[in-house]
C-alpha atoms as a PDB file:
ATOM      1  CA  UNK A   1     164.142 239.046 133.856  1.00  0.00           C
ATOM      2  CA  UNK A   2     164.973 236.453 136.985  1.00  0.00           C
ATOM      3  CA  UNK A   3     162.988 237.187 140.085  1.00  0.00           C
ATOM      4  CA  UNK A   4     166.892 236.524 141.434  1.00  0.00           C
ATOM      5  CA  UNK A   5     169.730 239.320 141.430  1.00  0.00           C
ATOM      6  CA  UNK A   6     172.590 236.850 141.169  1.00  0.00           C
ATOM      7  CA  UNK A   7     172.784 233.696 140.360  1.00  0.00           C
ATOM      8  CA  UNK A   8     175.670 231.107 140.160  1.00  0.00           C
ATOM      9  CA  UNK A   9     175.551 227.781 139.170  1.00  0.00           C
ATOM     10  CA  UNK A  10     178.587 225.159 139.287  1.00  0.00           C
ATOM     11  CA  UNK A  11     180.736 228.030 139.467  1.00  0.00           C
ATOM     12  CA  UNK A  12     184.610 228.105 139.166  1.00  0.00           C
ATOM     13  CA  UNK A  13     187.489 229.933 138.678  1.00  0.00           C
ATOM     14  CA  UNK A  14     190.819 228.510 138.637  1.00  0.00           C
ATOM     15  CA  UNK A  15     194.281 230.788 138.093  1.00  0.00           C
ATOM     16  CA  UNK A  16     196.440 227.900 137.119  1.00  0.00           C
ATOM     17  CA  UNK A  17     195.692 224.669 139.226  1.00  0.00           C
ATOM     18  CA  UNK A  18     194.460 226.783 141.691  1.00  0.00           C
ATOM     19  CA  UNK A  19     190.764 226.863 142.276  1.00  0.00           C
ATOM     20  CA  UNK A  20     189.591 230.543 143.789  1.00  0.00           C
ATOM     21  CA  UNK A  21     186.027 229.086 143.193  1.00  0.00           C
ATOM     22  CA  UNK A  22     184.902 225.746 142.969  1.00  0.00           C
ATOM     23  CA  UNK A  23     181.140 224.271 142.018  1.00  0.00           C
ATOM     24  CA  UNK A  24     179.736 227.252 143.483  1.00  0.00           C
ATOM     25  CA  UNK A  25     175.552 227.442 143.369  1.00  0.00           C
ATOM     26  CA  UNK A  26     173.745 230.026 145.017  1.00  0.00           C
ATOM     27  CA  UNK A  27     170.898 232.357 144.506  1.00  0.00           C
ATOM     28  CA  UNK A  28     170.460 235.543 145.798  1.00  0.00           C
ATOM     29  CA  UNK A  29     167.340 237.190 145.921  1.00  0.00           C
ATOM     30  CA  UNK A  30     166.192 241.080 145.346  1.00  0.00           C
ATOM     31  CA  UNK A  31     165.579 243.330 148.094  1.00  0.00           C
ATOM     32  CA  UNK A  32     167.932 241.913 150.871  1.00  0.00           C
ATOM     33  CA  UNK A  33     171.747 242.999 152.368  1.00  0.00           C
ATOM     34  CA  UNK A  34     174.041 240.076 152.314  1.00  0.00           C
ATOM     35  CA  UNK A  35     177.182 239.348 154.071  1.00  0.00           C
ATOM     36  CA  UNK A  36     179.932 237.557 152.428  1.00  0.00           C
ATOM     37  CA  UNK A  37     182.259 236.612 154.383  1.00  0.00           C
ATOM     38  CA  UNK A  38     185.323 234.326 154.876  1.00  0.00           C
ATOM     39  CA  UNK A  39     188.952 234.220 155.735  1.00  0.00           C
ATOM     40  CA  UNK A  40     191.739 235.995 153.650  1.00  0.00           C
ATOM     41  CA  UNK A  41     192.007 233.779 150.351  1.00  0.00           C
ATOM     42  CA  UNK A  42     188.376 232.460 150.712  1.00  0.00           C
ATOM     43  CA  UNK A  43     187.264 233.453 147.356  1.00  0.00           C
ATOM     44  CA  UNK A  44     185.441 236.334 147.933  1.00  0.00           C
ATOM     45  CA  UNK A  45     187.004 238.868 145.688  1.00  0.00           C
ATOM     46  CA  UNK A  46     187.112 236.319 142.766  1.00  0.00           C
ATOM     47  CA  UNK A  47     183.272 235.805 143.105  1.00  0.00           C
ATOM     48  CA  UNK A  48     182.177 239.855 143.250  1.00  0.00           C
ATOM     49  CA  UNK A  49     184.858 240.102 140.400  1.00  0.00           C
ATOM     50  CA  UNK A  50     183.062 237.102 138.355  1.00  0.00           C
ATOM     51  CA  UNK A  51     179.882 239.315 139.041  1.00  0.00           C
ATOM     52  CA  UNK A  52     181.494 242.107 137.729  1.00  0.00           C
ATOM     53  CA  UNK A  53     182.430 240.702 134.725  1.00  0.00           C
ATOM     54  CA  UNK A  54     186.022 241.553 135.911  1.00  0.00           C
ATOM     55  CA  UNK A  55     186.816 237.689 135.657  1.00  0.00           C
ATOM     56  CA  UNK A  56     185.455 235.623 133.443  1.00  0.00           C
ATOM     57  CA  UNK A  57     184.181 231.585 135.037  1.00  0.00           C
ATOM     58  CA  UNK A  58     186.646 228.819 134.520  1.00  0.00           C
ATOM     59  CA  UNK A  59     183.219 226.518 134.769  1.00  0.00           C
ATOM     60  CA  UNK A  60     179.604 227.067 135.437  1.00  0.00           C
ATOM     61  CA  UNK A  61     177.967 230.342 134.773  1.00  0.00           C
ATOM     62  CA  UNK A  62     176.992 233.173 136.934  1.00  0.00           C
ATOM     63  CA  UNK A  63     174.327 235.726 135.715  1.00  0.00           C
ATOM     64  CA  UNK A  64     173.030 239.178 136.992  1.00  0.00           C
ATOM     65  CA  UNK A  65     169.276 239.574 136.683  1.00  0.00           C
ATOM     66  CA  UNK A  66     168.934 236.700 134.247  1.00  0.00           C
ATOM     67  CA  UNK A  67     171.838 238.286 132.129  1.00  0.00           C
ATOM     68  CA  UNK A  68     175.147 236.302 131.801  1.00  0.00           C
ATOM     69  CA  UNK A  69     178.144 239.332 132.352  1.00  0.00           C
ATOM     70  CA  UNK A  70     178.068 241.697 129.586  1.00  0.00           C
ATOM     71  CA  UNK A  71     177.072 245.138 128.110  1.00  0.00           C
ATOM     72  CA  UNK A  72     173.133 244.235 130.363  1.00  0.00           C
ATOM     73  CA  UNK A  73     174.928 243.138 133.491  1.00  0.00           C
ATOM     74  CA  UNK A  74     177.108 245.478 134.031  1.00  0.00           C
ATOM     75  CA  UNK A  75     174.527 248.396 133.448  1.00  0.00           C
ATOM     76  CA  UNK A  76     173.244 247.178 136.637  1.00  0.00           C
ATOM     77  CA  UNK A  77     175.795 246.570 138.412  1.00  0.00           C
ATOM     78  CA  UNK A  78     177.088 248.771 141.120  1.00  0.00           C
ATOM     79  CA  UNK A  79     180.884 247.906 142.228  1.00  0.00           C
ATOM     80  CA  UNK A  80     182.965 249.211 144.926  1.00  0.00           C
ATOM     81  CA  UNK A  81     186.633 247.725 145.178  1.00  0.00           C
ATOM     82  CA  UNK A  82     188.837 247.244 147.723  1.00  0.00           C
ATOM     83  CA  UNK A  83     191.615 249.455 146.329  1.00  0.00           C
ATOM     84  CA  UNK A  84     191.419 253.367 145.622  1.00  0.00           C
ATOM     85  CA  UNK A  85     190.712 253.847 141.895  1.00  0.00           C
ATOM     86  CA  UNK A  86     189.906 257.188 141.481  1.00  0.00           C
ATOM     87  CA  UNK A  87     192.235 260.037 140.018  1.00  0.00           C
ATOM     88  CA  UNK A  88     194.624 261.640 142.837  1.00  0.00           C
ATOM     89  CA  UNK A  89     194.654 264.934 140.259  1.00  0.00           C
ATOM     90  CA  UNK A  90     190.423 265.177 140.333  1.00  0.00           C
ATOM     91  CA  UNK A  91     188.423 267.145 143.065  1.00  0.00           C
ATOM     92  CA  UNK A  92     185.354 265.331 144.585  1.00  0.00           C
ATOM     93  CA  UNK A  93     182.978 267.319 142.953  1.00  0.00           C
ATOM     94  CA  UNK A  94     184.883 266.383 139.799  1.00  0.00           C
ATOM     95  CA  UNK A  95     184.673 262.810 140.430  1.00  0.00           C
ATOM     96  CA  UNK A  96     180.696 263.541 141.289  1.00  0.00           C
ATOM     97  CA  UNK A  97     180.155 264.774 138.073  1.00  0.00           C
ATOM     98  CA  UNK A  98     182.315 262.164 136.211  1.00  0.00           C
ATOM     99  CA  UNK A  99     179.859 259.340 137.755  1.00  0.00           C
ATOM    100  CA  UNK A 100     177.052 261.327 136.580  1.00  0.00           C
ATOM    101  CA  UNK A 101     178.571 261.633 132.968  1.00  0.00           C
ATOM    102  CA  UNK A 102     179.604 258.039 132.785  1.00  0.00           C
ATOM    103  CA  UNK A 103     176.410 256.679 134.642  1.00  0.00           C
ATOM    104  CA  UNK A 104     172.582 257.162 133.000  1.00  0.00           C
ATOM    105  CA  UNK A 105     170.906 255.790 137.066  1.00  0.00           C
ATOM    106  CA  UNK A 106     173.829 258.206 138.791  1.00  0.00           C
ATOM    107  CA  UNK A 107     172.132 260.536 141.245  1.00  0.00           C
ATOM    108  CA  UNK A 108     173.826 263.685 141.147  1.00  0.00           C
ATOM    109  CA  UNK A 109     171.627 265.467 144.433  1.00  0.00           C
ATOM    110  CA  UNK A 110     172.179 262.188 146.501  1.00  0.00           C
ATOM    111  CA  UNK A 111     175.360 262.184 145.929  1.00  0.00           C
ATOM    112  CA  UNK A 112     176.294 265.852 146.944  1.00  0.00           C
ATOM    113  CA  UNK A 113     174.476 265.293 149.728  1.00  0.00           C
ATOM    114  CA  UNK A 114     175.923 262.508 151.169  1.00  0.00           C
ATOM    115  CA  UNK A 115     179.128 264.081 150.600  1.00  0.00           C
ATOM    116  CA  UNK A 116     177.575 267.122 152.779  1.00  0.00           C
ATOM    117  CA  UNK A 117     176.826 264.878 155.776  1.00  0.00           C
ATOM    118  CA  UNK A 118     179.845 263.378 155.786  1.00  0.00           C
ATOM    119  CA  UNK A 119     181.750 266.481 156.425  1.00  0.00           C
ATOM    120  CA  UNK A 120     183.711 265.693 153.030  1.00  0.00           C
ATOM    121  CA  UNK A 121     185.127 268.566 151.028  1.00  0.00           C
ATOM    122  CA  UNK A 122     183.557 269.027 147.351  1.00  0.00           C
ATOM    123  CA  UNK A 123     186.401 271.065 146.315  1.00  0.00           C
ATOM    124  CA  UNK A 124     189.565 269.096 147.875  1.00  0.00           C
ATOM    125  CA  UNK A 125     191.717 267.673 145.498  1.00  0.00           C
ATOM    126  CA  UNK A 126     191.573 263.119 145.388  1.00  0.00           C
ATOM    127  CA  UNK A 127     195.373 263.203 146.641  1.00  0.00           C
ATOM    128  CA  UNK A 128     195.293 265.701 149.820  1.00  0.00           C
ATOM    129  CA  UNK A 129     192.896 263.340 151.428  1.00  0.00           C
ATOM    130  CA  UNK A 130     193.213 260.665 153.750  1.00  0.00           C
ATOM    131  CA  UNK A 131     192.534 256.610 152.753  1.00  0.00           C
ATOM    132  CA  UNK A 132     189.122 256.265 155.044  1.00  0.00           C
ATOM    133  CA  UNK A 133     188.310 259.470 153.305  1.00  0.00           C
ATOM    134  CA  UNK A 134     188.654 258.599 149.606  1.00  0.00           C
ATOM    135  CA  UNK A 135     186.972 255.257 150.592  1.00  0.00           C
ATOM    136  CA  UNK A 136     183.846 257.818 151.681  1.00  0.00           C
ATOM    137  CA  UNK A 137     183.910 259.447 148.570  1.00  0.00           C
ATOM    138  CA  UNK A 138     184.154 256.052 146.763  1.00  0.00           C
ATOM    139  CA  UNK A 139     181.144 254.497 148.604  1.00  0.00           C
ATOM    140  CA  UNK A 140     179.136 258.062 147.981  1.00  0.00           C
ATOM    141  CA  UNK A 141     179.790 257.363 144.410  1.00  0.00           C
ATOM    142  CA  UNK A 142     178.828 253.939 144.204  1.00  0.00           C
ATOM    143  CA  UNK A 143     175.514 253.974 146.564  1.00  0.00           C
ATOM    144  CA  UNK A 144     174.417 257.043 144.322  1.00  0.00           C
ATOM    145  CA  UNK A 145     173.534 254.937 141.545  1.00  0.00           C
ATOM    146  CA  UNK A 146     170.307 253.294 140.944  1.00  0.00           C
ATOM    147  CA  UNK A 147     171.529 249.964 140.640  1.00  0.00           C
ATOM    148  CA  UNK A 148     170.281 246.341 141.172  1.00  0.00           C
ATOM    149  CA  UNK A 149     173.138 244.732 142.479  1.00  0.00           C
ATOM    150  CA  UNK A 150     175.979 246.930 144.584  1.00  0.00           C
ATOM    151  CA  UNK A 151     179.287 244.861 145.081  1.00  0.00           C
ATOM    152  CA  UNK A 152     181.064 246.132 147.936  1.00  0.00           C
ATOM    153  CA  UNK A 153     184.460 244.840 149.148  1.00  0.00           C
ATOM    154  CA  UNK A 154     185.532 245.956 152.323  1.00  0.00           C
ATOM    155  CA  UNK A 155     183.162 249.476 152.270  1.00  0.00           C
ATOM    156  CA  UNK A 156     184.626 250.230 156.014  1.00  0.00           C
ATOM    157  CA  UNK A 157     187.639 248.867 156.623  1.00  0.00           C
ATOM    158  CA  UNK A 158     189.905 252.381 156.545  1.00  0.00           C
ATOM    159  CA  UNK A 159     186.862 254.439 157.472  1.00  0.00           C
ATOM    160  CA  UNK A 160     187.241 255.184 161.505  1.00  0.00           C
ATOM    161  CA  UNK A 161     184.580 253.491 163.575  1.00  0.00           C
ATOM    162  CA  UNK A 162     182.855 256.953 163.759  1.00  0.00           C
ATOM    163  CA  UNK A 163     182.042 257.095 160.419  1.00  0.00           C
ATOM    164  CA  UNK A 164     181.431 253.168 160.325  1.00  0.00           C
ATOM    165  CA  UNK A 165     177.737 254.014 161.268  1.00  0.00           C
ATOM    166  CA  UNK A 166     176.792 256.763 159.265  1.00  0.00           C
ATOM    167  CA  UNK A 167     178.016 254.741 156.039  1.00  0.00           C
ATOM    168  CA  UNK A 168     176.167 251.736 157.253  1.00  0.00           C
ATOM    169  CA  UNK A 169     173.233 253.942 157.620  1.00  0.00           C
ATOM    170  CA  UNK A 170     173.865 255.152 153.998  1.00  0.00           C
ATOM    171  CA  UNK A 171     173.806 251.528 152.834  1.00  0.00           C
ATOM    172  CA  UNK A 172     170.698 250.487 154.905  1.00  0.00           C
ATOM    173  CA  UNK A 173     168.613 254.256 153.186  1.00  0.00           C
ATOM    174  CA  UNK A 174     169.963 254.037 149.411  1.00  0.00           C
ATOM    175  CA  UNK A 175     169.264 250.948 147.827  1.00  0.00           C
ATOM    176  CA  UNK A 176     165.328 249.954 146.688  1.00  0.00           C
ATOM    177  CA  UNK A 177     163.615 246.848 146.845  1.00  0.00           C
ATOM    178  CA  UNK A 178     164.580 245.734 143.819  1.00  0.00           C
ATOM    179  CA  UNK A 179     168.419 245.713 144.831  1.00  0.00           C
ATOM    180  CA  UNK A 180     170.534 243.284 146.584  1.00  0.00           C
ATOM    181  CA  UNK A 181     173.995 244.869 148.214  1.00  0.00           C
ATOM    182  CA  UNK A 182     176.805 242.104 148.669  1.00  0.00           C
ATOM    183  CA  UNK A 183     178.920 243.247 151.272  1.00  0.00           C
ATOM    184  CA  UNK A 184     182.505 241.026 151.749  1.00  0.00           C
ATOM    185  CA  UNK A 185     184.231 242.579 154.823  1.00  0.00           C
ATOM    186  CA  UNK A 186     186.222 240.980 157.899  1.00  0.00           C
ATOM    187  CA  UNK A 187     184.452 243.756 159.907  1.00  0.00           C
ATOM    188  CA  UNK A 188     181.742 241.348 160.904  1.00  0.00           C
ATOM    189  CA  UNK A 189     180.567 242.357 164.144  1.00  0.00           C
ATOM    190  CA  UNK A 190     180.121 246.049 162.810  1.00  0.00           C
ATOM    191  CA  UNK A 191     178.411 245.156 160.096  1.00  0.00           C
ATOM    192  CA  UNK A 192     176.196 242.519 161.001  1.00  0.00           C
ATOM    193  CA  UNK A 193     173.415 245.189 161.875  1.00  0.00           C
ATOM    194  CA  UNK A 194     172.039 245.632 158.761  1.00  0.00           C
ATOM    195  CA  UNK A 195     173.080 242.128 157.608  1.00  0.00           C
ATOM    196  CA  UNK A 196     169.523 240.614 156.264  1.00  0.00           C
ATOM    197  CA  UNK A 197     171.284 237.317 155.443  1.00  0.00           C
ATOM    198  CA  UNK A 198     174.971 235.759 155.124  1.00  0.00           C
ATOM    199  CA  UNK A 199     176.795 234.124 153.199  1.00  0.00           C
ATOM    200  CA  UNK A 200     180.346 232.069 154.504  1.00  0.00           C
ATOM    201  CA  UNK A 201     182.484 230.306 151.920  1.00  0.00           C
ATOM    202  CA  UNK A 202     186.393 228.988 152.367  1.00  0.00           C
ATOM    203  CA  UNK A 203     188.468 227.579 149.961  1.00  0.00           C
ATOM    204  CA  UNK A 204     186.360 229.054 146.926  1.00  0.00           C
ATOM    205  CA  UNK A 205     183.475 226.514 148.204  1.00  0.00           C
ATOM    206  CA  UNK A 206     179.931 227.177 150.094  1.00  0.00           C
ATOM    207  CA  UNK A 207     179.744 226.504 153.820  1.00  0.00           C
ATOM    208  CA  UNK A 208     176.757 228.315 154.855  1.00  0.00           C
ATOM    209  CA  UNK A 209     173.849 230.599 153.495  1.00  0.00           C
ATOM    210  CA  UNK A 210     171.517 231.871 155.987  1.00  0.00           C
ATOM    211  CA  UNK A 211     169.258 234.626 157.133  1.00  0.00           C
ATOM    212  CA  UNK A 212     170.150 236.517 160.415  1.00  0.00           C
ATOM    213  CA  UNK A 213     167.428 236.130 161.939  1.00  0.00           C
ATOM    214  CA  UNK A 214     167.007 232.003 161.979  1.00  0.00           C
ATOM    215  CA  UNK A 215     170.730 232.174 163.265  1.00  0.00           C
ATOM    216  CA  UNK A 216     169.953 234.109 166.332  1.00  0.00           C
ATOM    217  CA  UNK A 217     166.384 232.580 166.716  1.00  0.00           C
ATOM    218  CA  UNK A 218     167.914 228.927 165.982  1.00  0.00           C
ATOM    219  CA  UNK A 219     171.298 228.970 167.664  1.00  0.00           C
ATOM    220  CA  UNK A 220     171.163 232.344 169.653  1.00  0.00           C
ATOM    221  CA  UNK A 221     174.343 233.358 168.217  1.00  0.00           C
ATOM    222  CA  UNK A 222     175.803 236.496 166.155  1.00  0.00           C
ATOM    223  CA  UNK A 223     177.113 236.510 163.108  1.00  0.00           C
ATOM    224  CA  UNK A 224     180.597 237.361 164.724  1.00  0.00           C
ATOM    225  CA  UNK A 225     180.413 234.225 167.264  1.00  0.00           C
ATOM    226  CA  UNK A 226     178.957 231.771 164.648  1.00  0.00           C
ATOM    227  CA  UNK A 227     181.885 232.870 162.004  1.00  0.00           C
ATOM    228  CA  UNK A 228     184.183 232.515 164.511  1.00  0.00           C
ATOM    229  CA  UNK A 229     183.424 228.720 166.023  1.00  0.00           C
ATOM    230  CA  UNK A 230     183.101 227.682 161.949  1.00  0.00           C
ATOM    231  CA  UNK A 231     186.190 229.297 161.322  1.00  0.00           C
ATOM    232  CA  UNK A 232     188.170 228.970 164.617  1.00  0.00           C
ATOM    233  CA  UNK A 233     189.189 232.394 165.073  1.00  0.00           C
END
């Protein structure tokens, strides 16, 4: 097993002539939270898809605890998308227990409980609530498992900025040492909190990897301000 979560090496992806990725190499280590962030059409979904083993590399190879994406990797892997996936017919207990059926590392207790804090109705049917509410459910369902590596793409961005806290919170308490959590979200500056190290790519290539801490002790700066004089936003 690799001391390393993820690893990519020479990675690409191409739809057509179109490079999403291109000769990305990066390793990630366990244990840390890790921004990745970049502007709309940066390559971020393409990569946590790769890692997924959503997508498979046009070039290189990426691999998840020293397994290349398969029937190992994805065992560990804990993925939230972007988009609403889960059943508009199902109640939120039912969607609970359908993790816990479907996942062997699921944690039924943590999950109800989470559920409980965030004021989010067991018995409510998927379709009678609101978008930042299934997204609450989602996350719930994702950070209950016992994974090594969560993949989460935009955890907060229909969640109101009340909430935005207590979820962060829930990342920051429910993942081990032994995890990394990749978060991609444009929500930088509410987010950056609990941000151990980040990652900035554009045009499917590296431009920075870095911990928080030498950014602010080096250059004095946020996340937010350094993304934005990189980027020019």
């Amino acid at each position: 097993m690799s001391e390393q979560t993820l690893e990519c090496k020479g990675l690409s992806k191409y739809f057509g002539a179109n490079p999403a990725l291109h000769n990305l190499s990066i390793s990630l280590p366990a244990g840390k939270i890790i921004g990745l962030l970049g502007p709309n059409g940066s390559g971020k979904t393409t990569l946590i898809k790769l890692a997924c083993g959503l997508l498979t590399p046009t070039e290189g190879e990426i691999r998840v605890c020293g397994f290349k994406p398969g029937i190992e990797s994805k065992a560990l892997v804990s993925y939230l998308p972007e988009r609403t996936y889960l059943p508009d017919w199902m109640t939120v207990i039912e969607c609970v227990k359908f993790f816990q059926d479907f996942y062997s590392d699921f944690d039924y207790e943590r999950a109800v409980s989470m559920l409980q804090s965030l004021q989010v109705p067991a018995n409510a049917r998927m379709k009678t609530l609101s978008k930042g509410t299934k997204e609450k459910v989602q996350l719930v369902l994702v950070m209950s498992r016992r994974a090594r590596l969560y993949l989460l793409d935009e955890p907060i961005g229909g969640v109101d900025p009340a909430a935005r806290d207590y979820i962060l919170g829930t990342i920051l308490k429910n993942y081990s040492e032994e995890a990394t959590v990749l978060i991609s979200t444009h929500l930088i500056a509410d987010v950056e909190k609990i941000l151990d190290e980040f990652i900035f790519i554009q045009n499917g290539q590296l431009v920075s990897y870095a911990s928080t801490d030498s950014l602010r002790e080096d250059l004095g700066k946020s996340i937010d301000q350094y993304f934005r004089e990189v980027f020019r936003c």
